[in-house]
Protein backbone atom coordinates (compact mmCIF):
# COMPACT_ATOMS: atom_id res chain seq x y z
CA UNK A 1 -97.61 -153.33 103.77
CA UNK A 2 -98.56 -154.28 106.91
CA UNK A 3 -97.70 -151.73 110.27
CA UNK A 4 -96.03 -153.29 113.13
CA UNK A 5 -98.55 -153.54 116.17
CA UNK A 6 -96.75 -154.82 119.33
CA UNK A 7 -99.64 -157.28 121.15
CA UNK A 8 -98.63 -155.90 124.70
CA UNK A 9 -98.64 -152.26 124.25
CA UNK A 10 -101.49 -151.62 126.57
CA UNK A 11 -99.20 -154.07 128.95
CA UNK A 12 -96.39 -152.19 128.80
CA UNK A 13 -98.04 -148.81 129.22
CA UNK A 14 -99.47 -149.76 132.23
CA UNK A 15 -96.36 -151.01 133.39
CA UNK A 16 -94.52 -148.15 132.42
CA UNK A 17 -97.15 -146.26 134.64
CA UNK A 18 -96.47 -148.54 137.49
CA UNK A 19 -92.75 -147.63 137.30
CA UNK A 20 -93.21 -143.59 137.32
CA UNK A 21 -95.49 -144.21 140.13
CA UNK A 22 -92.37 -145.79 142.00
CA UNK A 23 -89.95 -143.15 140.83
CA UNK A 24 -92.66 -140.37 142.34
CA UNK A 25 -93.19 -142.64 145.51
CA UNK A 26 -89.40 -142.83 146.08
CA UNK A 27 -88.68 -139.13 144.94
CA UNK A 28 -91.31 -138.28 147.93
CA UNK A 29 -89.33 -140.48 150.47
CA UNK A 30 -85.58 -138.89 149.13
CA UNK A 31 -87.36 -135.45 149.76
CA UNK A 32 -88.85 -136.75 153.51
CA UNK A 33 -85.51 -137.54 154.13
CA UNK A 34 -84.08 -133.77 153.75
CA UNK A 35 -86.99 -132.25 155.67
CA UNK A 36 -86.08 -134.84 158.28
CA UNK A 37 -82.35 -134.06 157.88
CA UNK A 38 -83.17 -130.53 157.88
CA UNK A 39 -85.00 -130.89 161.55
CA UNK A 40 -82.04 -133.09 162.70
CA UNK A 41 -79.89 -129.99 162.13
CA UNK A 42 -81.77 -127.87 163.68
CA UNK A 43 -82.03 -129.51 166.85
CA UNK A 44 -78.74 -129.91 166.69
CA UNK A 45 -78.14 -125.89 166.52
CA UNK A 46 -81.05 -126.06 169.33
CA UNK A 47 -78.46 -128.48 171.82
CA UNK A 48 -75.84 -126.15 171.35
CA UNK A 49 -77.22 -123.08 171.79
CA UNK A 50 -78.51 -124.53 175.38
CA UNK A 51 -75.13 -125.66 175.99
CA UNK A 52 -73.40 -122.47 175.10
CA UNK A 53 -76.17 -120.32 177.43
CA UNK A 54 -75.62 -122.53 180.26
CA UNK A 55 -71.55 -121.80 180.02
CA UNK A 56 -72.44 -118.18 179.73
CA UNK A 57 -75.22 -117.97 182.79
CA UNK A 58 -72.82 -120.14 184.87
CA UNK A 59 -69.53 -118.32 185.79
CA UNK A 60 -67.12 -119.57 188.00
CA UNK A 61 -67.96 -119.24 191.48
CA UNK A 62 -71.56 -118.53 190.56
CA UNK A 63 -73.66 -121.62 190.31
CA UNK A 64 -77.49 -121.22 190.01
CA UNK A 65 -79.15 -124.56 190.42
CA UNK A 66 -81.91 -123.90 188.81
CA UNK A 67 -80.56 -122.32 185.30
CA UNK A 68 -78.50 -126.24 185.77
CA UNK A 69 -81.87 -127.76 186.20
CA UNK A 70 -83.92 -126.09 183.34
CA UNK A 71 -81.25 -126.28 181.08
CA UNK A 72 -80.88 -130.07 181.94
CA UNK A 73 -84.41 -130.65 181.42
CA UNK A 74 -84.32 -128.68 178.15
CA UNK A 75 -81.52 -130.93 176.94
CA UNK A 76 -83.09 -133.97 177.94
CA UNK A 77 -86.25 -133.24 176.05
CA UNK A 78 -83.83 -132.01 172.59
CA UNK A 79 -82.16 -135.70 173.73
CA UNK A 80 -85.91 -137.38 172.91
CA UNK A 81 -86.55 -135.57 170.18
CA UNK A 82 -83.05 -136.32 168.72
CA UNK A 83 -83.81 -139.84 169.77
CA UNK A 84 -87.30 -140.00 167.89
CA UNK A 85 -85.93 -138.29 164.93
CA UNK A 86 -83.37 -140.94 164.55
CA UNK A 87 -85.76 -143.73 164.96
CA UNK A 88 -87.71 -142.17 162.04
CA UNK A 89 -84.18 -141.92 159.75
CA UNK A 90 -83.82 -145.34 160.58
CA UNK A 91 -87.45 -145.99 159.27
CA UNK A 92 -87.48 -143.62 156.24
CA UNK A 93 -84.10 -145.59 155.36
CA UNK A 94 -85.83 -148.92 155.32
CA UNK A 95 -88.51 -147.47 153.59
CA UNK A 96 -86.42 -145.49 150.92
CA UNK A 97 -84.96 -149.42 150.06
CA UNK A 98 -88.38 -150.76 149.94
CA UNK A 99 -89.18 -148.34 147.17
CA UNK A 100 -85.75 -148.57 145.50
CA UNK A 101 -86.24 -152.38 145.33
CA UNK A 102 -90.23 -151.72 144.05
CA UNK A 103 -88.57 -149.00 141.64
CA UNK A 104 -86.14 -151.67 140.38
CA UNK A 105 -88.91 -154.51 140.32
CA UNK A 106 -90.71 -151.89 138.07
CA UNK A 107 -88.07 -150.91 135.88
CA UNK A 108 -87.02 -154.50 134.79
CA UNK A 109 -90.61 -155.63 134.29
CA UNK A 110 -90.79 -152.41 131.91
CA UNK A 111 -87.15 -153.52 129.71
CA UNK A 112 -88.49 -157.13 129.86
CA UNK A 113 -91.63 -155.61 127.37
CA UNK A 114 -89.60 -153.31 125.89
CA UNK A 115 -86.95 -156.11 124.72
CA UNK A 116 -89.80 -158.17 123.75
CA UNK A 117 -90.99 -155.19 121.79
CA UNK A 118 -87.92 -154.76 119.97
CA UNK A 119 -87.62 -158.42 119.16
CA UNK A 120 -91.02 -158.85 117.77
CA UNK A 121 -90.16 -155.03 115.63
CA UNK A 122 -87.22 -156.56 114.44
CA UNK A 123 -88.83 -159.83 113.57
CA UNK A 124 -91.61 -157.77 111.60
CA UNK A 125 -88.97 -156.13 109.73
CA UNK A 126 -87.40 -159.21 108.75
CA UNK A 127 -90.96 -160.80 107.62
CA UNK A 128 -91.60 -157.45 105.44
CA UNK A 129 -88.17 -157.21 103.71
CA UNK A 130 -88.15 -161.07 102.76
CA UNK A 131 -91.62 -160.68 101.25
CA UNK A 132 -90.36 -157.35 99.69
CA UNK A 133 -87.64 -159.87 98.38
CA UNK A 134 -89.85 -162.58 97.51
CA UNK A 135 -92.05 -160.06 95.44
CA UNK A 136 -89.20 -159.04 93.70
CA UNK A 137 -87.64 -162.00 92.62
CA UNK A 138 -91.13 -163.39 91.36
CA UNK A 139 -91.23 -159.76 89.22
CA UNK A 140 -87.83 -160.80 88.01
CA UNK A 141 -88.74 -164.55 87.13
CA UNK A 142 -91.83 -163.22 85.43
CA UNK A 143 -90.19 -161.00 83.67
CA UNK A 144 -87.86 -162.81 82.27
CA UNK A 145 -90.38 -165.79 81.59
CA UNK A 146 -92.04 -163.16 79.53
CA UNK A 147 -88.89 -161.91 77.96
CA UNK A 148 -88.17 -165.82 77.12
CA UNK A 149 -91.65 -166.39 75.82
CA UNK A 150 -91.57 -162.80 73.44
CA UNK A 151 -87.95 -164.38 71.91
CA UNK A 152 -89.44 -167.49 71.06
């Protein structure tokens, strides 16, 4: 009996390599986005520590310009940084769909083969079982050719 051998299999293996090399890319992007979430945070624990120093160092009636001025320029420096952090979320976002869409792309190019696969299995199966079939209904005609030439 003949073994199924499915044509495309070197196809569909490097296809199927394509796709895990998606599903790594976009694991690597998921993960750049906690890191990045992760600095977010703490800048924002940064901006309100500042703010919660300058309403301790400035009491009522006491007013020290310059402790207003540092702290100012501190804030407006965690302000850029917040800024450029949220221009690179925006970024990693657009980038994250890229690779979902690449990772989809991937993934259907992969179930097209392995459908195809499957059909041509199935199709082998069918082949092998009606010659199986065939063979045994020409071992039952012979036989009973033989059994009909022996009673004559």
């Amino acid at each position: 009996m003949a073994t199924f051998r499915f044509r495309l299999e070197s196809a569909l293996k490097v296809r199927q390599e394509k796709r895990d090399l998606r599903r790594k890319e976009l694991a690597r992007a998921y993960e750049d986005e906690k890191t990045l979430e992760h600095e977010k945070q703490k800048l924002h624990q940064q901006r309100l520590k500042l703010k919660s120093h300058v309403q301790q160092r400035v009491q009522p009636g006491s007013i020290d310009a310059h402790v207003l001025l540092s702290a100012r320029q501190h804030d407006l420096l965690l302000q850029s940084e917040q800024q450029l952090l949220d221009s690179k979320a925006q970024q990693l976002q657009e980038e994250i769909e890229r690779r979902r869409n690449a990772l989809r792309e991937a993934d259907s190019k992969v179930q097209m083969l392995e459908k195809l696969e499957q059909r041509q299995r199935l199709q082998h199966r069918r082949r092998l079982t009606k010659r199986e079939v065939q063979m045994l209904d020409d071992m039952t005609a012979s036989r009973q050719n033989n059994l009909i030439t022996d009673s004559r």
